[in-house]
PDB file of N, CA and C in Angstrom:
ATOM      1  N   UNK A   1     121.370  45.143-134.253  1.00  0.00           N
ATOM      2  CA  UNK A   1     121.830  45.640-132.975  1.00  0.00           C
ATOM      3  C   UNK A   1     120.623  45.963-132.096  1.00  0.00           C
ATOM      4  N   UNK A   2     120.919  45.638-130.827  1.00  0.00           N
ATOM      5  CA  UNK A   2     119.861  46.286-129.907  1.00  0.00           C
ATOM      6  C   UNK A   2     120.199  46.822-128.626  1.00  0.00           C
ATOM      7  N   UNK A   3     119.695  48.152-128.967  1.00  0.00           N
ATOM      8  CA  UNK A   3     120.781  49.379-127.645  1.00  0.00           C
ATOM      9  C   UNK A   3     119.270  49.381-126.430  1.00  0.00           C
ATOM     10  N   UNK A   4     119.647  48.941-125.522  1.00  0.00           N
ATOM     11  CA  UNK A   4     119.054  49.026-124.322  1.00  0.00           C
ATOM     12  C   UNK A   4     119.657  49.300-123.276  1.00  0.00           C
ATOM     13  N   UNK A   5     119.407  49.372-121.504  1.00  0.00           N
ATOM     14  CA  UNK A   5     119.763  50.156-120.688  1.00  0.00           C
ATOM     15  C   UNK A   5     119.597  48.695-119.511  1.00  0.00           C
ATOM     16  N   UNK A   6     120.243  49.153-118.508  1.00  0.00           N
ATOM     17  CA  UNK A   6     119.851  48.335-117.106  1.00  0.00           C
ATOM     18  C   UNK A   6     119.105  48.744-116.309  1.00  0.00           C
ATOM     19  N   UNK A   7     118.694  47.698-115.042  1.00  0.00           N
ATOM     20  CA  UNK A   7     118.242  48.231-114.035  1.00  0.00           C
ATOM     21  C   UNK A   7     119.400  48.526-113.077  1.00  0.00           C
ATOM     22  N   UNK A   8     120.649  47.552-113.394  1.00  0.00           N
ATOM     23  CA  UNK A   8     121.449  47.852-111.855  1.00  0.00           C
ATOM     24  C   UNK A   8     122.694  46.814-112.640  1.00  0.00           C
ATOM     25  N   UNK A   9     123.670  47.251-112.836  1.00  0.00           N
ATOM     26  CA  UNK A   9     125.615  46.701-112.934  1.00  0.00           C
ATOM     27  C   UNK A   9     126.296  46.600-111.669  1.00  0.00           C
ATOM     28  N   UNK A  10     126.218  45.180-111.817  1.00  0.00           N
ATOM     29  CA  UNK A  10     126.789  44.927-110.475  1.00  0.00           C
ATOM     30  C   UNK A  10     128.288  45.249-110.936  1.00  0.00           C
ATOM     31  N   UNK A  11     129.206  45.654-109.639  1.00  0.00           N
ATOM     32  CA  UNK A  11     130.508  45.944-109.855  1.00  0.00           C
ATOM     33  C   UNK A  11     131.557  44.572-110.576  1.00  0.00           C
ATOM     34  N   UNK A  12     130.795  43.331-109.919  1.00  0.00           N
ATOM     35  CA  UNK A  12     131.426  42.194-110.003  1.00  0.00           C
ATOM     36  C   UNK A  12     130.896  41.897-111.794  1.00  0.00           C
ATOM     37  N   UNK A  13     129.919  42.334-112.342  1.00  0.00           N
ATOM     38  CA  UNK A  13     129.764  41.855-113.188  1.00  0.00           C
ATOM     39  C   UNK A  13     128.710  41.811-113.976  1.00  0.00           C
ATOM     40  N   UNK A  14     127.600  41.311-113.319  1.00  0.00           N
ATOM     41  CA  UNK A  14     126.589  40.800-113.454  1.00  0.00           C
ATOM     42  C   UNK A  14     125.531  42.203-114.188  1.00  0.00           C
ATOM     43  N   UNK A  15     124.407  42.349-114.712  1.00  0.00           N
ATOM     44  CA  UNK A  15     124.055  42.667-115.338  1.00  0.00           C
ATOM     45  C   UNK A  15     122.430  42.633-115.054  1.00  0.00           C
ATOM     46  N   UNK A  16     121.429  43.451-114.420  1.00  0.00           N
ATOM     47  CA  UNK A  16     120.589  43.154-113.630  1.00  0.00           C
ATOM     48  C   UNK A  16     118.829  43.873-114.482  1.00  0.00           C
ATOM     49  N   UNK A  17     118.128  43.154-115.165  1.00  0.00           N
ATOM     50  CA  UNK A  17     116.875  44.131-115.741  1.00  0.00           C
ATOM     51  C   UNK A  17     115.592  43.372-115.445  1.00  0.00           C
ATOM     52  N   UNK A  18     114.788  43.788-114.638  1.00  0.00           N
ATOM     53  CA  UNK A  18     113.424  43.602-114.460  1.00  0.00           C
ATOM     54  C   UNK A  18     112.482  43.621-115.469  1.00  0.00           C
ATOM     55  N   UNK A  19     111.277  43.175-116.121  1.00  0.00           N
ATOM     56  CA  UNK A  19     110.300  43.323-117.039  1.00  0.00           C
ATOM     57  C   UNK A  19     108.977  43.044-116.501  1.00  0.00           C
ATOM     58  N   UNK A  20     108.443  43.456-117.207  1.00  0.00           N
ATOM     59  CA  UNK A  20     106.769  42.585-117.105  1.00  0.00           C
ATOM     60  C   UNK A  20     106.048  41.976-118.100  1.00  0.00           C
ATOM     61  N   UNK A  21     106.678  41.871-119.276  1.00  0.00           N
ATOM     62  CA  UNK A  21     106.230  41.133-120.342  1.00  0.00           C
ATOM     63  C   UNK A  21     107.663  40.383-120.714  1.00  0.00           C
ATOM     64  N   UNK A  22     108.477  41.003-120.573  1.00  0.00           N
ATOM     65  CA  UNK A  22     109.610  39.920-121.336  1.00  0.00           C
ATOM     66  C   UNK A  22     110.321  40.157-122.613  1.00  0.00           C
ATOM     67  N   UNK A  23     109.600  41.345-123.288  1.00  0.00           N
ATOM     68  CA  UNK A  23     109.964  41.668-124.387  1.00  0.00           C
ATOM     69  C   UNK A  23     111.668  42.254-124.298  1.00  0.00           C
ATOM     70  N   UNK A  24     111.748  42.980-123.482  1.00  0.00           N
ATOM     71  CA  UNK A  24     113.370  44.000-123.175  1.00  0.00           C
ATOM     72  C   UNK A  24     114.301  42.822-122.806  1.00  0.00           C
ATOM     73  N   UNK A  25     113.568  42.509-121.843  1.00  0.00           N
ATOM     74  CA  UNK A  25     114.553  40.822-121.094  1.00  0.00           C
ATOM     75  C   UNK A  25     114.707  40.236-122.067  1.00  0.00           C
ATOM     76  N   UNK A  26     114.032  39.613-122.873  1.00  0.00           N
ATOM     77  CA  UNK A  26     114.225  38.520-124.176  1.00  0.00           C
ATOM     78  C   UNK A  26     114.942  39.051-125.260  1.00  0.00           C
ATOM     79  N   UNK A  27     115.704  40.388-125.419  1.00  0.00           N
ATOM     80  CA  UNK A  27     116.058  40.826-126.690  1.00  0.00           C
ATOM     81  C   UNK A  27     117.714  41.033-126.213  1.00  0.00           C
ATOM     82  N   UNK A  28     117.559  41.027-124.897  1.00  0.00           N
ATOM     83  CA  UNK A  28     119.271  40.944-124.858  1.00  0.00           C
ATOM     84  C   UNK A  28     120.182  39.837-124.516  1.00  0.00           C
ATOM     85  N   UNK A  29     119.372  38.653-124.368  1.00  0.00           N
ATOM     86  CA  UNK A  29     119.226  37.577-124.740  1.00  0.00           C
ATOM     87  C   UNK A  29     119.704  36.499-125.528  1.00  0.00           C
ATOM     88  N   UNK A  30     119.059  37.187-127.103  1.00  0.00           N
ATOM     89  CA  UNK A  30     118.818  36.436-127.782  1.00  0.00           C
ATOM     90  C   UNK A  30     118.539  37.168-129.050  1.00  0.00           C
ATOM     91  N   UNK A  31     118.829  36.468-130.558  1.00  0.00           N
ATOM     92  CA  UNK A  31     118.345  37.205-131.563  1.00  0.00           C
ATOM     93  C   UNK A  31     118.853  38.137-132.080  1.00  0.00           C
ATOM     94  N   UNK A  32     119.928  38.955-131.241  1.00  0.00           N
ATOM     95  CA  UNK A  32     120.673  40.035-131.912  1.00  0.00           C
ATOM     96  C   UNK A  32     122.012  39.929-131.839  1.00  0.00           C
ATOM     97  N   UNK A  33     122.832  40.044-133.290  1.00  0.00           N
ATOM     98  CA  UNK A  33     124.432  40.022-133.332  1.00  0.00           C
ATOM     99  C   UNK A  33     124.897  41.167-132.222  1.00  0.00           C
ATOM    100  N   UNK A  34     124.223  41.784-132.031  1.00  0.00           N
ATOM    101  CA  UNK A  34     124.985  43.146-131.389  1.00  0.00           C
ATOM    102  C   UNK A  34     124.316  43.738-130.010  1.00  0.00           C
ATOM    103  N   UNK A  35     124.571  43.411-128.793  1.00  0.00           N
ATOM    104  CA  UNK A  35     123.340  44.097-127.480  1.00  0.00           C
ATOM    105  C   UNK A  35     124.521  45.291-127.121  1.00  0.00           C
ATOM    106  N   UNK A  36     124.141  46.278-126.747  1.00  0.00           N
ATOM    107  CA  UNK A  36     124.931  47.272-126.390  1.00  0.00           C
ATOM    108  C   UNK A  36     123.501  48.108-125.507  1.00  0.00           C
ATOM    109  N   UNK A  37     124.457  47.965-123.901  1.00  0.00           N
ATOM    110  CA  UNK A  37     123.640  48.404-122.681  1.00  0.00           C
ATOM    111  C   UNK A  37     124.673  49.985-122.813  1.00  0.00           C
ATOM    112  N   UNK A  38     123.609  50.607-122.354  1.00  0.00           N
ATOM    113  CA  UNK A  38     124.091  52.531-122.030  1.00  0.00           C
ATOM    114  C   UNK A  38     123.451  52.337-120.771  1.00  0.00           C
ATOM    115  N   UNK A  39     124.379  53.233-119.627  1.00  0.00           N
ATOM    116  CA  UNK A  39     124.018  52.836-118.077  1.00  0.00           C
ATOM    117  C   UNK A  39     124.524  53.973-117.402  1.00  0.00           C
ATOM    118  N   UNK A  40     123.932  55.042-116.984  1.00  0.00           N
ATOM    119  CA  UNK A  40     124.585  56.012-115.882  1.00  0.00           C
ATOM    120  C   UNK A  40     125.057  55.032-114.824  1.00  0.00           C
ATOM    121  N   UNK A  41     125.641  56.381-113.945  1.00  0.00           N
ATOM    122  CA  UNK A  41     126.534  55.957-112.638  1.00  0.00           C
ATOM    123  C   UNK A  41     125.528  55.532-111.684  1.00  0.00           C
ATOM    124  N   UNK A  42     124.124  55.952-111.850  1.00  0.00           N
ATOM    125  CA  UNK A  42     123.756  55.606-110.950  1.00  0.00           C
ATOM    126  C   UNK A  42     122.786  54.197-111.041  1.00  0.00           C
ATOM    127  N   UNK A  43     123.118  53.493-111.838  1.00  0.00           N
ATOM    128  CA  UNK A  43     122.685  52.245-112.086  1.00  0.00           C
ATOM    129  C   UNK A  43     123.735  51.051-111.366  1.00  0.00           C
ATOM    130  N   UNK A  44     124.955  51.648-110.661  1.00  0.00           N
ATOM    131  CA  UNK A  44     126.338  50.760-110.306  1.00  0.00           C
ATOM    132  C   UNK A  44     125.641  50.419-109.114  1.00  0.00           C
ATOM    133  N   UNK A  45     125.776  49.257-108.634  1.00  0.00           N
ATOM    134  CA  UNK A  45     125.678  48.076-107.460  1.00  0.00           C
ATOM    135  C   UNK A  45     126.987  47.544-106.941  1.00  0.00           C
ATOM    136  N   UNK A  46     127.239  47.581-105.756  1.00  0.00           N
ATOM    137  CA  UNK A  46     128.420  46.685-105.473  1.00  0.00           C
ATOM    138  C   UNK A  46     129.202  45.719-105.876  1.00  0.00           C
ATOM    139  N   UNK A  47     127.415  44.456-105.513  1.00  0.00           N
ATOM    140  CA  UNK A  47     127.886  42.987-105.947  1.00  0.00           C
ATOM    141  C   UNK A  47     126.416  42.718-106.650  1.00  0.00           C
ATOM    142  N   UNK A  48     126.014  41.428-106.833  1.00  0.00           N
ATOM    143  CA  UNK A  48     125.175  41.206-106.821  1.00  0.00           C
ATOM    144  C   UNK A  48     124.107  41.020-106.328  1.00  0.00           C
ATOM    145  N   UNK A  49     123.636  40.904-104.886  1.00  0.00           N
ATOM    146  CA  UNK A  49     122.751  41.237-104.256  1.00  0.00           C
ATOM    147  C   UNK A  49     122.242  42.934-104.107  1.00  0.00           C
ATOM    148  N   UNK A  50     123.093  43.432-103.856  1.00  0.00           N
ATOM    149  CA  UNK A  50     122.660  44.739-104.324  1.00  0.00           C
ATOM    150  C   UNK A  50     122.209  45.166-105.901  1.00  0.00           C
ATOM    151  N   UNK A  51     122.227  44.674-106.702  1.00  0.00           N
ATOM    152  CA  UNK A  51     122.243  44.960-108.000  1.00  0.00           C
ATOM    153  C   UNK A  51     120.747  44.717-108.238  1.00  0.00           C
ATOM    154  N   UNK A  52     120.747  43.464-107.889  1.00  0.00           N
ATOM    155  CA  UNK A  52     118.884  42.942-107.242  1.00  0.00           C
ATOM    156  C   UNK A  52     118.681  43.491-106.696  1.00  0.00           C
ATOM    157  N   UNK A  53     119.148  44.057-105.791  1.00  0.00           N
ATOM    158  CA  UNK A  53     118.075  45.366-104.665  1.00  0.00           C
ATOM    159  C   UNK A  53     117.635  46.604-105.589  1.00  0.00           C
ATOM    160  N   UNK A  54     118.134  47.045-106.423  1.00  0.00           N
ATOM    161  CA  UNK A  54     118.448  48.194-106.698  1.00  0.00           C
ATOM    162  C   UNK A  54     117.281  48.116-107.796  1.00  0.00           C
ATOM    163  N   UNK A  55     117.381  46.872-108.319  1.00  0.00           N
ATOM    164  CA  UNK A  55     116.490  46.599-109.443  1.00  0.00           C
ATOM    165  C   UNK A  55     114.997  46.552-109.238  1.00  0.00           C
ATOM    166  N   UNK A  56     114.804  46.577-108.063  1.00  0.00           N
ATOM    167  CA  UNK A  56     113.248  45.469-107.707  1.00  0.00           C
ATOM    168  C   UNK A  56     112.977  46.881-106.695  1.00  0.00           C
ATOM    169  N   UNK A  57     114.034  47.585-106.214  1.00  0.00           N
ATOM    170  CA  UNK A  57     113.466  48.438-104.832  1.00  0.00           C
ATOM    171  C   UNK A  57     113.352  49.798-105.292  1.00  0.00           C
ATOM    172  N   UNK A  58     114.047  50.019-106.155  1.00  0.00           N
ATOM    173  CA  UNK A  58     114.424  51.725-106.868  1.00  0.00           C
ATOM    174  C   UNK A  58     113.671  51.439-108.307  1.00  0.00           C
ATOM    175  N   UNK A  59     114.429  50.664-109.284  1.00  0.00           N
ATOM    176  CA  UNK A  59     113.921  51.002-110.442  1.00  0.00           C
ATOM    177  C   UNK A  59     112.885  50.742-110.921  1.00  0.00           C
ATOM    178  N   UNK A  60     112.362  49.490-110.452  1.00  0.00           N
ATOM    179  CA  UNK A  60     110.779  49.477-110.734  1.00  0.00           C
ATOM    180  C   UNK A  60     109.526  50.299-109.851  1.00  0.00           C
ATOM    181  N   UNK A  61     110.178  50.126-108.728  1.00  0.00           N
ATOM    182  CA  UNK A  61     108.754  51.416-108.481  1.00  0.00           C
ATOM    183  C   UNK A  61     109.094  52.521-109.137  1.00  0.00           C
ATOM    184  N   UNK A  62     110.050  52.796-109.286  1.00  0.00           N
ATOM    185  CA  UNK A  62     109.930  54.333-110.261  1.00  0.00           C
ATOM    186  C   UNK A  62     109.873  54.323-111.022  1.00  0.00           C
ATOM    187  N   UNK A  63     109.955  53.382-112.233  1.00  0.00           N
ATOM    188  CA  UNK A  63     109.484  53.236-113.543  1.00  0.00           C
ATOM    189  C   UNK A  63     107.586  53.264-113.451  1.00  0.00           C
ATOM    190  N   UNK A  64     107.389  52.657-112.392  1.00  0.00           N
ATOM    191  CA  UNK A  64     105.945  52.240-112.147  1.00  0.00           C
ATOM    192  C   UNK A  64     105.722  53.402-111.801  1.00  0.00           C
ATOM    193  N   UNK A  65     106.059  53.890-111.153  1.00  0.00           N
ATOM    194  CA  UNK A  65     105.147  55.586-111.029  1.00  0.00           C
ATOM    195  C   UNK A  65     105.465  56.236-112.170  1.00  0.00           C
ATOM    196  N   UNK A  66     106.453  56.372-113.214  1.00  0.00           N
ATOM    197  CA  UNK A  66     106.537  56.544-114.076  1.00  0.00           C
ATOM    198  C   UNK A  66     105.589  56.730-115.203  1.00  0.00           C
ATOM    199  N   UNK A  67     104.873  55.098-115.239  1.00  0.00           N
ATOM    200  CA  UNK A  67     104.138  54.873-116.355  1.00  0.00           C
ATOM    201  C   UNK A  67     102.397  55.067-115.675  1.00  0.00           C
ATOM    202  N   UNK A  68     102.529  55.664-114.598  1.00  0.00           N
ATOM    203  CA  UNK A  68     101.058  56.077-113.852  1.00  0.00           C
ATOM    204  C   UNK A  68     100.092  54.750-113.423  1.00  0.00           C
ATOM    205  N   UNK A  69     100.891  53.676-113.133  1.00  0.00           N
ATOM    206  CA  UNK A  69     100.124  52.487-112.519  1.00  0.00           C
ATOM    207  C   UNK A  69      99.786  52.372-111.278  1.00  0.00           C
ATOM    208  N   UNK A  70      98.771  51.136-111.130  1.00  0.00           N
ATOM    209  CA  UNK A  70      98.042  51.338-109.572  1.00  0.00           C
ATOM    210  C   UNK A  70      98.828  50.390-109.175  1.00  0.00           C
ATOM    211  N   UNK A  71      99.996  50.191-108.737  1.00  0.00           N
ATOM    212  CA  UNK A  71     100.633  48.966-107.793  1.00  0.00           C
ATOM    213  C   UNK A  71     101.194  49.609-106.224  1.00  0.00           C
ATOM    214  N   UNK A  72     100.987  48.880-105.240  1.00  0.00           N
ATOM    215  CA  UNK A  72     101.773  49.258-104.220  1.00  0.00           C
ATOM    216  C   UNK A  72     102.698  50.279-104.095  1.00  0.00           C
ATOM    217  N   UNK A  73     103.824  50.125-104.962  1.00  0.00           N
ATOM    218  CA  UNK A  73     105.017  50.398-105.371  1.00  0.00           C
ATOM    219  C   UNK A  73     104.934  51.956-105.762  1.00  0.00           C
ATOM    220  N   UNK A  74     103.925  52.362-106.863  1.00  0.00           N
ATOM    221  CA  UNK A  74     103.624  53.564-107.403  1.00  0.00           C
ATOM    222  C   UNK A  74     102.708  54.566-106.724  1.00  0.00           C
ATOM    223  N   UNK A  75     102.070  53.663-105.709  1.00  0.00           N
ATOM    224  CA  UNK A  75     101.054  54.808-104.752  1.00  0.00           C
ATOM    225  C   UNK A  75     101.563  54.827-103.149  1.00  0.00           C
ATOM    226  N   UNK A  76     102.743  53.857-103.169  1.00  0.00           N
ATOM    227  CA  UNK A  76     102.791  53.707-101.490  1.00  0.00           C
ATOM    228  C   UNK A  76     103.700  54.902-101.265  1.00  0.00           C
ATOM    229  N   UNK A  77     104.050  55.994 -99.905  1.00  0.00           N
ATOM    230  CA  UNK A  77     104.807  56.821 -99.796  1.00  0.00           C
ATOM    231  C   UNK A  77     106.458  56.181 -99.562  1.00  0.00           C
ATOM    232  N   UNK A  78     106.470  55.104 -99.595  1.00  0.00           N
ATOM    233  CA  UNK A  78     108.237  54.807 -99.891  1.00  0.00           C
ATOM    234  C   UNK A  78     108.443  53.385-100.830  1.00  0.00           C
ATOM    235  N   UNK A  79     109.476  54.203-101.820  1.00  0.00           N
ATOM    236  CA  UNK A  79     109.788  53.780-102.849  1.00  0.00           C
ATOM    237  C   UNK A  79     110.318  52.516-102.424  1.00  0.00           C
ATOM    238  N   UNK A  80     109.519  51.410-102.324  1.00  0.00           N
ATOM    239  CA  UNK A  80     109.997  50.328-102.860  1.00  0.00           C
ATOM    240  C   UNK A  80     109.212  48.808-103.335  1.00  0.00           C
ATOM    241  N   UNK A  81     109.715  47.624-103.390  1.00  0.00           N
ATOM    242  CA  UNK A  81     108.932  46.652-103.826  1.00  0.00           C
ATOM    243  C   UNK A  81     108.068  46.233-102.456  1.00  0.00           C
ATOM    244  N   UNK A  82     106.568  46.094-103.013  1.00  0.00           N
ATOM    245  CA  UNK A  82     105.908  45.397-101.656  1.00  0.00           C
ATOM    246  C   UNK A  82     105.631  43.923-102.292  1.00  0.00           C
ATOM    247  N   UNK A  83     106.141  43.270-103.136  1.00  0.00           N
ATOM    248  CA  UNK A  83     105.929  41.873-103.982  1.00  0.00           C
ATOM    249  C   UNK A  83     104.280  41.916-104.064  1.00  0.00           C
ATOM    250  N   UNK A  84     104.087  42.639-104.916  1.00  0.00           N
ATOM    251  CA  UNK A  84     102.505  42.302-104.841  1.00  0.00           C
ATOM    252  C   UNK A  84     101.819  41.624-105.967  1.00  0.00           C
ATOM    253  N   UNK A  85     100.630  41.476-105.812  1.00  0.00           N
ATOM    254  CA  UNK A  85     100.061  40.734-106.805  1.00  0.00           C
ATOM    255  C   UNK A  85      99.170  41.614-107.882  1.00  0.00           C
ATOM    256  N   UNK A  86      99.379  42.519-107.952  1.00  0.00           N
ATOM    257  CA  UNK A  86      98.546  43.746-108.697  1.00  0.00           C
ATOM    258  C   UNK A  86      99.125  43.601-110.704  1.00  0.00           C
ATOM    259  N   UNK A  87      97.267  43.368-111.039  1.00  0.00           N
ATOM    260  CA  UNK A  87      97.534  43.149-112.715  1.00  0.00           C
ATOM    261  C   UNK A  87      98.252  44.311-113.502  1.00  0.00           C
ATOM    262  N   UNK A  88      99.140  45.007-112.611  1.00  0.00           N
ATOM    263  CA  UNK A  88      99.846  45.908-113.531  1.00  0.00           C
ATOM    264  C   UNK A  88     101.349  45.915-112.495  1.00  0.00           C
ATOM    265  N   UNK A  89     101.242  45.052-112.273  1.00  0.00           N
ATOM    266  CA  UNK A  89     102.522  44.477-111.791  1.00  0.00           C
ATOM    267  C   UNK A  89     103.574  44.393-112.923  1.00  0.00           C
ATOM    268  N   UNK A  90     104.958  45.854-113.030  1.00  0.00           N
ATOM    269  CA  UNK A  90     105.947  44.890-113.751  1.00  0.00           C
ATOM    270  C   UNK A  90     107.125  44.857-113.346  1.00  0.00           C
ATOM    271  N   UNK A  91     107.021  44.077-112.479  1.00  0.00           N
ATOM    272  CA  UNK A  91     108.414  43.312-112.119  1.00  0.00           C
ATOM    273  C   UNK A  91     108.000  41.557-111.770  1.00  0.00           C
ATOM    274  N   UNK A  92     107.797  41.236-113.469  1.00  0.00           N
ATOM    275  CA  UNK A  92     107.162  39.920-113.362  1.00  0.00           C
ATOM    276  C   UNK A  92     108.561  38.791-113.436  1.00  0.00           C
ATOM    277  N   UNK A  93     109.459  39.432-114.486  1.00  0.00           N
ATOM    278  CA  UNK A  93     110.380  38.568-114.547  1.00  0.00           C
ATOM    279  C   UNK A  93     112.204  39.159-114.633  1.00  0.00           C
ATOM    280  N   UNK A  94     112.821  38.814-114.004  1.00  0.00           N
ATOM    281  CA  UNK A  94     114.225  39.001-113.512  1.00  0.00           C
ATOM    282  C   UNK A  94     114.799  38.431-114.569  1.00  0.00           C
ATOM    283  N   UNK A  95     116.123  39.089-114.954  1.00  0.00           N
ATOM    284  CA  UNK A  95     116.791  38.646-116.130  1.00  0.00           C
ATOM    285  C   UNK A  95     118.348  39.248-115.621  1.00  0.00           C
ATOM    286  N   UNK A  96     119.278  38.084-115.483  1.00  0.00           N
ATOM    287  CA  UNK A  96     120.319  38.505-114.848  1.00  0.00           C
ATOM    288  C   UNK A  96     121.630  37.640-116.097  1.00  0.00           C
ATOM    289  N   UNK A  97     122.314  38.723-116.402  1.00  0.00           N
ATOM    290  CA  UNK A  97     123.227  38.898-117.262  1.00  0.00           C
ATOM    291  C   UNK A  97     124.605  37.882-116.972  1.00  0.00           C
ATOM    292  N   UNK A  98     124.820  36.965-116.609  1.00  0.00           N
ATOM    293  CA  UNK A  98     126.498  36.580-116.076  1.00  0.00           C
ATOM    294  C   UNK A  98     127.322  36.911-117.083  1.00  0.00           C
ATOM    295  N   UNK A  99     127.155  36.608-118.527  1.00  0.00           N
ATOM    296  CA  UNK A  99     128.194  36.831-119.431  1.00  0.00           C
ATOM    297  C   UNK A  99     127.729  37.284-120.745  1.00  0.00           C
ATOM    298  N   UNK A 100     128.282  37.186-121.678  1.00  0.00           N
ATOM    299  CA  UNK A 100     127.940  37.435-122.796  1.00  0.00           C
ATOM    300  C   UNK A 100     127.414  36.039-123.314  1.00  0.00           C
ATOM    301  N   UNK A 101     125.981  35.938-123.775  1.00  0.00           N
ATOM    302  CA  UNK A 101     125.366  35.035-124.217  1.00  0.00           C
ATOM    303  C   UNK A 101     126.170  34.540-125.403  1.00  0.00           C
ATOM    304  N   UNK A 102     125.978  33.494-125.706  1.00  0.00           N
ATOM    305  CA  UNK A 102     126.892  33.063-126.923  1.00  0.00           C
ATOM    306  C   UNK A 102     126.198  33.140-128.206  1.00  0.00           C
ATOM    307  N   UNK A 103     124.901  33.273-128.117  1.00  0.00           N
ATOM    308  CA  UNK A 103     123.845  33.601-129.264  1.00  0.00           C
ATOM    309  C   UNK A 103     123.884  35.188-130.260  1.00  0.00           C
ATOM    310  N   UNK A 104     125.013  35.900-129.097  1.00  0.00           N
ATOM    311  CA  UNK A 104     124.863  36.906-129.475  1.00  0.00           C
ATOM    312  C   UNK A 104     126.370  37.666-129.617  1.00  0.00           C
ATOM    313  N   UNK A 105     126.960  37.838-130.388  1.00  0.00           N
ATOM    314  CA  UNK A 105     128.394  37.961-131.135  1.00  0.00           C
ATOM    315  C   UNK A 105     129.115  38.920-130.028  1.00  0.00           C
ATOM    316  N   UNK A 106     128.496  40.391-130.215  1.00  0.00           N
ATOM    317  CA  UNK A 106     129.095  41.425-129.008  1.00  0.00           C
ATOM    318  C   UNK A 106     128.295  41.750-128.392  1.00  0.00           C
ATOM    319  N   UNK A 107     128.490  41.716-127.177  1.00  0.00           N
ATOM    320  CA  UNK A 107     127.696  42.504-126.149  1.00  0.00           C
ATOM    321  C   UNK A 107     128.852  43.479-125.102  1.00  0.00           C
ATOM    322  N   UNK A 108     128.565  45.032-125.166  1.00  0.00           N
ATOM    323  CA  UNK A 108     129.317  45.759-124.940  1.00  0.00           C
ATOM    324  C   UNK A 108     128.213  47.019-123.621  1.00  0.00           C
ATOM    325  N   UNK A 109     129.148  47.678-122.723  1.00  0.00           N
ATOM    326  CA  UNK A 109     128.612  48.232-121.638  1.00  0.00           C
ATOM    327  C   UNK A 109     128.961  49.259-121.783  1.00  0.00           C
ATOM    328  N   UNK A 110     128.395  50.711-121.903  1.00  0.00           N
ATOM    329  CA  UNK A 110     128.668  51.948-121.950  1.00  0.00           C
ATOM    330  C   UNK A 110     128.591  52.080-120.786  1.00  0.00           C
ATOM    331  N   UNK A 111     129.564  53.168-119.757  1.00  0.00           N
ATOM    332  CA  UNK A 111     128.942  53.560-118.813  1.00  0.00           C
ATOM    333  C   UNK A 111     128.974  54.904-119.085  1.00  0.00           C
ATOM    334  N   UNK A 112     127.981  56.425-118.656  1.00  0.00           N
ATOM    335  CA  UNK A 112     128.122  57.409-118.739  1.00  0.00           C
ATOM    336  C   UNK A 112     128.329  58.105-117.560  1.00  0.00           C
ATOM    337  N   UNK A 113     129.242  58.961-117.455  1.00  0.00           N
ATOM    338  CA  UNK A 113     129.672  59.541-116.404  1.00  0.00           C
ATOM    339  C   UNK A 113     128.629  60.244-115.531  1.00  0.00           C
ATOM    340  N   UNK A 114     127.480  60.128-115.115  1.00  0.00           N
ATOM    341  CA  UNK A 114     126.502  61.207-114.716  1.00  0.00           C
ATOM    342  C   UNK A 114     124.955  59.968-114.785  1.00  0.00           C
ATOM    343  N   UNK A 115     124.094  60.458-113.875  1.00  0.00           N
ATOM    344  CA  UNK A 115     122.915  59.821-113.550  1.00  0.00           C
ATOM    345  C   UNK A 115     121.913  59.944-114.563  1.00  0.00           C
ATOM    346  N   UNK A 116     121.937  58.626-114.760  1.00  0.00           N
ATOM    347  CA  UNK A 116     120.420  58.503-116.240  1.00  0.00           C
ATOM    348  C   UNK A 116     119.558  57.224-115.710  1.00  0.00           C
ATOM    349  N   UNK A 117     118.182  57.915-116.027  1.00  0.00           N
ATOM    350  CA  UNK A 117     117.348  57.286-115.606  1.00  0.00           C
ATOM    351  C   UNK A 117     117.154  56.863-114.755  1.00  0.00           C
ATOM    352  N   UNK A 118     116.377  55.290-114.465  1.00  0.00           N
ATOM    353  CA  UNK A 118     116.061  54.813-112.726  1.00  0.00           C
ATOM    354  C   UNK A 118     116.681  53.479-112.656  1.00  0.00           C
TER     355      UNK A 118
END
């Protein structure tokens, strides 16, 4: 099993997580009988374009200030993506959920009533 989290649930569906190595992106994926996402309320997106917004404009700069990096994103005074090219850039690769992969038996969505994480 592998219990991980989102960046952004789109209402319609979709399933939205940013990385910078690939490791988180690649494990829900692939490789495990069991992915089970845990997601506060405040991870919900409309549709899908918002879900991408939410992912790239909110949760990675704040993960990035988070982890004390020098990117745009983490030193600029408003939280969001400036697409930059900075070697501690992580929002290298987009990983967007449509369904349940077929590689992987269940994949199930907690939502928790109350705001977790970014």
């Amino acid at each position: 099993m592998y219990l991980t989290s989102a960046n952004a649930i789109a209402e319609t569906g979709e399933i939205v997580n940013i990385d910078g190595s690939g490791n988180r992106v690649a494990a829900t994926l692939y490789n495990h009988e069991r992915v089970v996402f845990v997601a506060g309320i405040n991870k919900l997106a409309e549709d899908y374009a918002s879900a991408v917004f939410r992912a790239r404009n909110i949760a990675a700069p704040l993960n990035t200030r988070r982890l004390g990096l020098k990117t745009p994103c983490a030193v600029g005074k408003e939280i969001k993506c400036y697409n930059c090219s900075s070697k501690d850039r992580i929002c290298c690769g987009v990983a967007t959920l449509l369904w349940p992969m077929r590689s992987v038996k269940t994949t199930e969505v907690v939502l928790v009533g109350e705001e977790l994480g970014y």
